[in-house]
N, C-alpha and C. Protein backbone atom coordinates (compact mmCIF):
# COMPACT_ATOMS: atom_id res chain seq x y z
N UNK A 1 138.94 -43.41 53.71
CA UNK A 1 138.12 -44.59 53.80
C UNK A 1 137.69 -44.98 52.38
N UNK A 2 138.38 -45.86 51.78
CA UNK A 2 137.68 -46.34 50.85
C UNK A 2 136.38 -47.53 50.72
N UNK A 3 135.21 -47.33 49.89
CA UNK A 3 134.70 -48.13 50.06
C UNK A 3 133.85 -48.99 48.88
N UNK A 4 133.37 -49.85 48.98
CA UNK A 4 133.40 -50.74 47.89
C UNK A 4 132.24 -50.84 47.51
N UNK A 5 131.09 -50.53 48.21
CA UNK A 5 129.80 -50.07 48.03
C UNK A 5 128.93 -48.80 49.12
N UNK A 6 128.39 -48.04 48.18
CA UNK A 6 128.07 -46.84 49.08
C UNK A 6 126.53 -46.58 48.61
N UNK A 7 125.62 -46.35 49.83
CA UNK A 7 124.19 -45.75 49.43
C UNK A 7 124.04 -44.29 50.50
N UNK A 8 122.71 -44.21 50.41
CA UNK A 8 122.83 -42.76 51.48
C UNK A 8 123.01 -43.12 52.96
N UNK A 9 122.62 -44.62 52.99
CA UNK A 9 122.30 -44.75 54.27
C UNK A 9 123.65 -46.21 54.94
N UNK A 10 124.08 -46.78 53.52
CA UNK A 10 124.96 -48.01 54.18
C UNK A 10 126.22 -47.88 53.66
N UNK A 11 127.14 -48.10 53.77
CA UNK A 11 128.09 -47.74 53.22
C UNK A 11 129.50 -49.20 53.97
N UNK A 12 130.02 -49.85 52.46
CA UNK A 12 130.99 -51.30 52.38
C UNK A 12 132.27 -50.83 52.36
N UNK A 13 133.13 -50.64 53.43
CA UNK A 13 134.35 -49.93 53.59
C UNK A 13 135.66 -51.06 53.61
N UNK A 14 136.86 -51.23 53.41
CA UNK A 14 137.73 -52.76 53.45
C UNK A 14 137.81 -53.25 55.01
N UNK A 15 137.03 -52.34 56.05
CA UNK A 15 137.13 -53.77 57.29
C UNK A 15 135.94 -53.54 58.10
N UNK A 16 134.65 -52.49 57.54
CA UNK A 16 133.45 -52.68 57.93
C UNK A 16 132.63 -52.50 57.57
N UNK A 17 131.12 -52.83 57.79
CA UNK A 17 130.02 -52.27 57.48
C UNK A 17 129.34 -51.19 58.21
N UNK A 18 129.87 -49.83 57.96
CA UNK A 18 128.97 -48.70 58.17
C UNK A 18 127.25 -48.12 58.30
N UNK A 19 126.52 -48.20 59.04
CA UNK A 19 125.35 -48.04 59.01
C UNK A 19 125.03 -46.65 59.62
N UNK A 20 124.72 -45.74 58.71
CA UNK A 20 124.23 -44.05 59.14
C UNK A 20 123.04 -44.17 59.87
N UNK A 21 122.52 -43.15 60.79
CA UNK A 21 121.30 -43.04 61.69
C UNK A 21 120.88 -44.88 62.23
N UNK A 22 121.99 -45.56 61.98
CA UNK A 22 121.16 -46.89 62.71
C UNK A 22 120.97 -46.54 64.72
N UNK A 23 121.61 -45.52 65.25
CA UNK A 23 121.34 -45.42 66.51
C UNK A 23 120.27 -43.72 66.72
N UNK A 24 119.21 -43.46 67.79
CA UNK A 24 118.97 -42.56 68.15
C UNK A 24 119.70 -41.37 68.57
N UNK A 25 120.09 -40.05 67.93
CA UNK A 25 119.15 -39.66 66.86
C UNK A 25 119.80 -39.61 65.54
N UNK A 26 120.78 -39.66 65.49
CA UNK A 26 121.57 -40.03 64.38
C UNK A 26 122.90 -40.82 64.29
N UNK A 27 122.86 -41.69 65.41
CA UNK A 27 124.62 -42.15 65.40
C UNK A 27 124.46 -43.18 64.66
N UNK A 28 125.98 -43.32 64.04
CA UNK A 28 126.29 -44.83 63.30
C UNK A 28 126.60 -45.35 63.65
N UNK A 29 126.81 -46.62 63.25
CA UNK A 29 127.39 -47.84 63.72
C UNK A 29 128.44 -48.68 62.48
N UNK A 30 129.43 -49.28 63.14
CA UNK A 30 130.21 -49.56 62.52
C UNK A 30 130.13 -51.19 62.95
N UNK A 31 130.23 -51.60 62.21
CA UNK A 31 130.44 -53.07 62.39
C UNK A 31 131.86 -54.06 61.63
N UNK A 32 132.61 -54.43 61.92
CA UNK A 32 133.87 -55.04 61.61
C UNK A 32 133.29 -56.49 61.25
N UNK A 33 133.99 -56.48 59.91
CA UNK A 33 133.40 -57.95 58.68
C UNK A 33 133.09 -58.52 59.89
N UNK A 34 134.45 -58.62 60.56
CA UNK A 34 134.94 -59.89 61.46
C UNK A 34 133.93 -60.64 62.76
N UNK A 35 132.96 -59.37 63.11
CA UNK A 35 131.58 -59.78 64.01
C UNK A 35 130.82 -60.21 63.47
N UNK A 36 130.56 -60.58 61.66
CA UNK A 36 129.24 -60.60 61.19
C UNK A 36 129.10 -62.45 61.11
N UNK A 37 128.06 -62.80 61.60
CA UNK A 37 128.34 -64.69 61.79
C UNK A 37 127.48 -65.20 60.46
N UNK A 38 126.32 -64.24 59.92
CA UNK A 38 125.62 -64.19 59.13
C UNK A 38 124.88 -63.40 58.63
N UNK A 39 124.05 -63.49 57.36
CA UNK A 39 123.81 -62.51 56.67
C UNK A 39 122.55 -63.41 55.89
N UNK A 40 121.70 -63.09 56.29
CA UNK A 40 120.25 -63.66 55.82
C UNK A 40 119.56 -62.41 54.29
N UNK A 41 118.87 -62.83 53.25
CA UNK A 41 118.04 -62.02 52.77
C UNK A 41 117.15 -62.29 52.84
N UNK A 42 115.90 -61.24 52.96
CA UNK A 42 114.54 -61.47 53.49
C UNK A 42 113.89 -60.65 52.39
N UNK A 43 112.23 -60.95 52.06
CA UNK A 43 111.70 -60.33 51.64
C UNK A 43 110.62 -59.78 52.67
N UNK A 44 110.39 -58.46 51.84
CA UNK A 44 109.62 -57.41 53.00
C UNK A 44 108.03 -57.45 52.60
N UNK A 45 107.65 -57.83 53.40
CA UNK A 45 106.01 -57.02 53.95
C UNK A 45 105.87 -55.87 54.30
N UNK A 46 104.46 -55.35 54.67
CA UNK A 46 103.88 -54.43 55.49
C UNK A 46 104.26 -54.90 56.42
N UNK A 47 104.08 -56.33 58.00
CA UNK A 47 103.87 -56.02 58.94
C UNK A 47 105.95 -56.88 58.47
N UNK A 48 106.34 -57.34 57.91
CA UNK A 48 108.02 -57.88 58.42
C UNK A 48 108.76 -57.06 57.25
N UNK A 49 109.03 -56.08 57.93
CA UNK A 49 110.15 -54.56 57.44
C UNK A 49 109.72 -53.45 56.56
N UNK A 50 108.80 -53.81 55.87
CA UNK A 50 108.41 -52.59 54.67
C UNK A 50 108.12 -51.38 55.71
N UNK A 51 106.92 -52.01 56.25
CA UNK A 51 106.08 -50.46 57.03
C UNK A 51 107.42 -49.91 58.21
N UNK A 52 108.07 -50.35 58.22
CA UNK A 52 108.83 -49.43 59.52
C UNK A 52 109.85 -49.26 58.92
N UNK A 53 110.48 -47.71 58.95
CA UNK A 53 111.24 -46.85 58.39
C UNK A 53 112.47 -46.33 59.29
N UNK A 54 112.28 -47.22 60.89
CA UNK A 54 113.14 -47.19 61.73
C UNK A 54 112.81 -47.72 62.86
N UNK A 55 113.59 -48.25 64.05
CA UNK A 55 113.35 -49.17 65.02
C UNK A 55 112.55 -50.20 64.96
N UNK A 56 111.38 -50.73 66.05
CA UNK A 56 111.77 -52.09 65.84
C UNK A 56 110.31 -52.14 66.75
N UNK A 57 109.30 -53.16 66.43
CA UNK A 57 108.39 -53.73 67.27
C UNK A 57 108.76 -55.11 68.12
N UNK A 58 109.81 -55.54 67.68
CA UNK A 58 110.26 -57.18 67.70
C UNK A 58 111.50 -57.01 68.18
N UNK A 59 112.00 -57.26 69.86
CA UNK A 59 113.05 -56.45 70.43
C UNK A 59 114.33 -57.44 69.93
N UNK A 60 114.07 -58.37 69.26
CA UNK A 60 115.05 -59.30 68.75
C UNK A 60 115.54 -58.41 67.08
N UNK A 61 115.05 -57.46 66.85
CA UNK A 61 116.07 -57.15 65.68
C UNK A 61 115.77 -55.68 65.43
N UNK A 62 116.69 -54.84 64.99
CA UNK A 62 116.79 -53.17 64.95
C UNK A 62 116.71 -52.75 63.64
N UNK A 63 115.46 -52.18 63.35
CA UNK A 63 115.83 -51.26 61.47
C UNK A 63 116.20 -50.19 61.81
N UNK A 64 117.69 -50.09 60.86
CA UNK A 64 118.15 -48.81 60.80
C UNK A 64 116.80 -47.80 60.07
N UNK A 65 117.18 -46.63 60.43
CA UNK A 65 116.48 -45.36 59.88
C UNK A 65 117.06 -45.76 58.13
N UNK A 66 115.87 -45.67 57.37
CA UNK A 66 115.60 -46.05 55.91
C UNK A 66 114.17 -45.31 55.35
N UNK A 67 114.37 -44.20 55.03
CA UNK A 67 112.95 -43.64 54.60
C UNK A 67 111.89 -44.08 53.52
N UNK A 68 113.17 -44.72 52.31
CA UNK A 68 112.67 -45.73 51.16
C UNK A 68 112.11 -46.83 51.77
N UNK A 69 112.46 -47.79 52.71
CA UNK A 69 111.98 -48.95 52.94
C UNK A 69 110.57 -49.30 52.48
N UNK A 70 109.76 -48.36 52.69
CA UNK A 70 108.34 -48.58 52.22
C UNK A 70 108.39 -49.05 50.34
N UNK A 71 109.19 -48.66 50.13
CA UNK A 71 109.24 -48.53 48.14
C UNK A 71 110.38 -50.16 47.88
N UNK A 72 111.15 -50.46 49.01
CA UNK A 72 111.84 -51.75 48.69
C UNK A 72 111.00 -53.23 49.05
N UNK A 73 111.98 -53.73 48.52
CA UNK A 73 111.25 -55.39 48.69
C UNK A 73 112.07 -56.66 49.44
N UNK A 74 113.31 -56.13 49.19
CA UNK A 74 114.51 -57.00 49.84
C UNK A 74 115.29 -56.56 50.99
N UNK A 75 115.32 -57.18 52.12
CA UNK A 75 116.05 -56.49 53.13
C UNK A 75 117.76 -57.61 53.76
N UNK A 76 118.83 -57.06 54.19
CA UNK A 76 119.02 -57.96 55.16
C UNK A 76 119.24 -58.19 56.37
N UNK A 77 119.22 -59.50 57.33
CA UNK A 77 119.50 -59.05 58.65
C UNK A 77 120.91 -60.17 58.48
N UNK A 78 121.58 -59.13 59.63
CA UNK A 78 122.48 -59.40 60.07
C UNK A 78 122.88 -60.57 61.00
N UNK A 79 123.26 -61.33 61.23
CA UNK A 79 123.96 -62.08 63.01
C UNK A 79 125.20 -61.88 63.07
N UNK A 80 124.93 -61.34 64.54
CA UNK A 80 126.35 -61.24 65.54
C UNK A 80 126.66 -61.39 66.23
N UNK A 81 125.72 -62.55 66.54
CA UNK A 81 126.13 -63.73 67.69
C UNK A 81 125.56 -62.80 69.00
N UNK A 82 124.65 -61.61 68.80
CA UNK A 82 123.79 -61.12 70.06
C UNK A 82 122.27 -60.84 70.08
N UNK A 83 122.18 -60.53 70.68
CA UNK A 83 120.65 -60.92 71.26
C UNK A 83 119.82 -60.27 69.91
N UNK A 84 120.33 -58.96 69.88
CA UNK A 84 119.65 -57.86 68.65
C UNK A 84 120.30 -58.16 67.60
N UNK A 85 119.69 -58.69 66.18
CA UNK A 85 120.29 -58.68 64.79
C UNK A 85 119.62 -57.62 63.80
N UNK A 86 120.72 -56.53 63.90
CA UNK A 86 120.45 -55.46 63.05
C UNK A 86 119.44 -55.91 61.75
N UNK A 87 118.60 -55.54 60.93
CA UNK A 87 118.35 -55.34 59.92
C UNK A 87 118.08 -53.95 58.50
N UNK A 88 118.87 -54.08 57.84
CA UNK A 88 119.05 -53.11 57.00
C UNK A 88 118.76 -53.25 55.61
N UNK A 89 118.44 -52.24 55.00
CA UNK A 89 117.67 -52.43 53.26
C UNK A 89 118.55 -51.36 52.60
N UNK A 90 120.03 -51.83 52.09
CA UNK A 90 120.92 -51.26 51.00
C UNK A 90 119.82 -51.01 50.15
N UNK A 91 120.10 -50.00 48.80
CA UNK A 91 119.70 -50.33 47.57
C UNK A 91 119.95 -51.34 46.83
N UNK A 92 121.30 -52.01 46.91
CA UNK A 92 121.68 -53.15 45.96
C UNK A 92 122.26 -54.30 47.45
N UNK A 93 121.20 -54.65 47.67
CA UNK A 93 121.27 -55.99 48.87
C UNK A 93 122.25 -57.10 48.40
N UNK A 94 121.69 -57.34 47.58
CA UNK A 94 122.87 -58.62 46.59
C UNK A 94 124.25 -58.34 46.62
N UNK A 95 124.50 -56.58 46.17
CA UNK A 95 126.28 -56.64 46.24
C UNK A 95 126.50 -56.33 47.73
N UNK A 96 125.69 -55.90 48.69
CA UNK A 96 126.20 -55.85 49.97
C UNK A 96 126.30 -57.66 50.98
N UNK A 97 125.47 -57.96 50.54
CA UNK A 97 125.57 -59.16 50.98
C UNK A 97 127.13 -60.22 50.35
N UNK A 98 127.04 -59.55 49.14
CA UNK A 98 128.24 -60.58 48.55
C UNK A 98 129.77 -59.92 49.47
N UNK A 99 129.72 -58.57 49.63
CA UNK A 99 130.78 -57.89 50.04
C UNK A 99 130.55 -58.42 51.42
N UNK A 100 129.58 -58.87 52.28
CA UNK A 100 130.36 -59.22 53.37
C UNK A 100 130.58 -60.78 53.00
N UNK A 101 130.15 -61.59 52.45
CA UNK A 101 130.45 -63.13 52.31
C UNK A 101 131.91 -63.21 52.00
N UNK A 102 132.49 -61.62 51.47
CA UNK A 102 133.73 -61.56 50.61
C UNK A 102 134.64 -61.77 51.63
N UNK A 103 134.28 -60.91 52.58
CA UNK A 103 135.11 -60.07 53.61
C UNK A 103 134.85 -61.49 55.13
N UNK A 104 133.91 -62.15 54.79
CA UNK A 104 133.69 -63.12 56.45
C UNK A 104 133.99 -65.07 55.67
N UNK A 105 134.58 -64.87 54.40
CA UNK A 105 133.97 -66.09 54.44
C UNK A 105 132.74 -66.85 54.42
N UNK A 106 131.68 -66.24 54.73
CA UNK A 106 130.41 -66.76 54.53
C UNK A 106 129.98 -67.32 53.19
N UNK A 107 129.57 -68.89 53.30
CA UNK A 107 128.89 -69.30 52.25
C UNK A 107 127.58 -68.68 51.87
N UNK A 108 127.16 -68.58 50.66
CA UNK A 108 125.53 -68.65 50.11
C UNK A 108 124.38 -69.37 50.49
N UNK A 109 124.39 -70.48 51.00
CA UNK A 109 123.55 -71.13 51.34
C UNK A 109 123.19 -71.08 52.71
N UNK A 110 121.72 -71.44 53.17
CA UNK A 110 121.19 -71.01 54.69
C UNK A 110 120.73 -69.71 55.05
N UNK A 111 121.45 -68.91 53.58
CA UNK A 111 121.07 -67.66 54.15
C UNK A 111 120.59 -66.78 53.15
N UNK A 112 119.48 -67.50 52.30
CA UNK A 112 118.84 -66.79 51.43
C UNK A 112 117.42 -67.29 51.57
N UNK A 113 116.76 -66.01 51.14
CA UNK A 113 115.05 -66.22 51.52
C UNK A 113 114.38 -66.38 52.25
N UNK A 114 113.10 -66.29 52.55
CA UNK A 114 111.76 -66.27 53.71
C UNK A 114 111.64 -65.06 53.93
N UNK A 115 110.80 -65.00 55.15
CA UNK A 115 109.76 -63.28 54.53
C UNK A 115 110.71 -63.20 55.96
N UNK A 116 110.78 -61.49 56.02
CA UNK A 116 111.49 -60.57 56.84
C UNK A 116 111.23 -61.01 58.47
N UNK A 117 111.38 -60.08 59.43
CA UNK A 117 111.05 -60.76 60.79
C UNK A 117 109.59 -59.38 61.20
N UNK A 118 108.78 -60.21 61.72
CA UNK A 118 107.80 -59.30 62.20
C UNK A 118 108.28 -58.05 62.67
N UNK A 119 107.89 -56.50 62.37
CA UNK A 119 108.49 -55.21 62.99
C UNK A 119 107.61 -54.48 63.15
């Protein structure tokens, strides 16, 4: 598996985005470029992503397990055209976000900025 960006917890492989402990109690999830419809960046609060280090108060979107989250500022969420839009906090958000715009076609615009989603 090669991959094109790697942290402890996310990892940019050539046909998905890997997410470690994003399921109870440790499963991953794999996601294929090809499901991702969008890719928002958010900035984090206490009550929208900072304070929660995993799951979710807001049944509309899922934080992967991220123990740093409290120490970051930038997060992103995902769309995949379902009900739940993952949200996850790479260390370097910018090159993960560019690696999927790489990999889906997704433009830059629409999908940058505003504060995180309540969690």
């Amino acid at each position: 598996m090669d991959s094109r960006y790697r942290d402890r917890w996310i990892t940019c492989t050539d046909d998905s985005l890997r997410i470690r402990a994003y399921y109870f109690p440790w499963g991953s999830k794999a996601i294929p470029y090809a499901a991702i419809r969008g890719v928002r960046r958010v900035e984090l609060g206490f009550l929208t992503g900072r304070g929660r280090i995993w799951g979710t108060a807001h049944p509309r979107y899922w934080a992967s397990l991220d123990p740093e989250r409290p120490r970051k500022s930038i997060g992103l969420v995902l769309d995949l055209g379902r009900f739940v839009r993952p949200f996850i906090t790479p260390d370097d958000p910018d090159t993960v976000a560019a690696v999927i715009r790489e990999h889906t076609g997704l433009s830059p615009e629409g999908g940058e900025g505003g504060r995180g989603p309540l969690m």
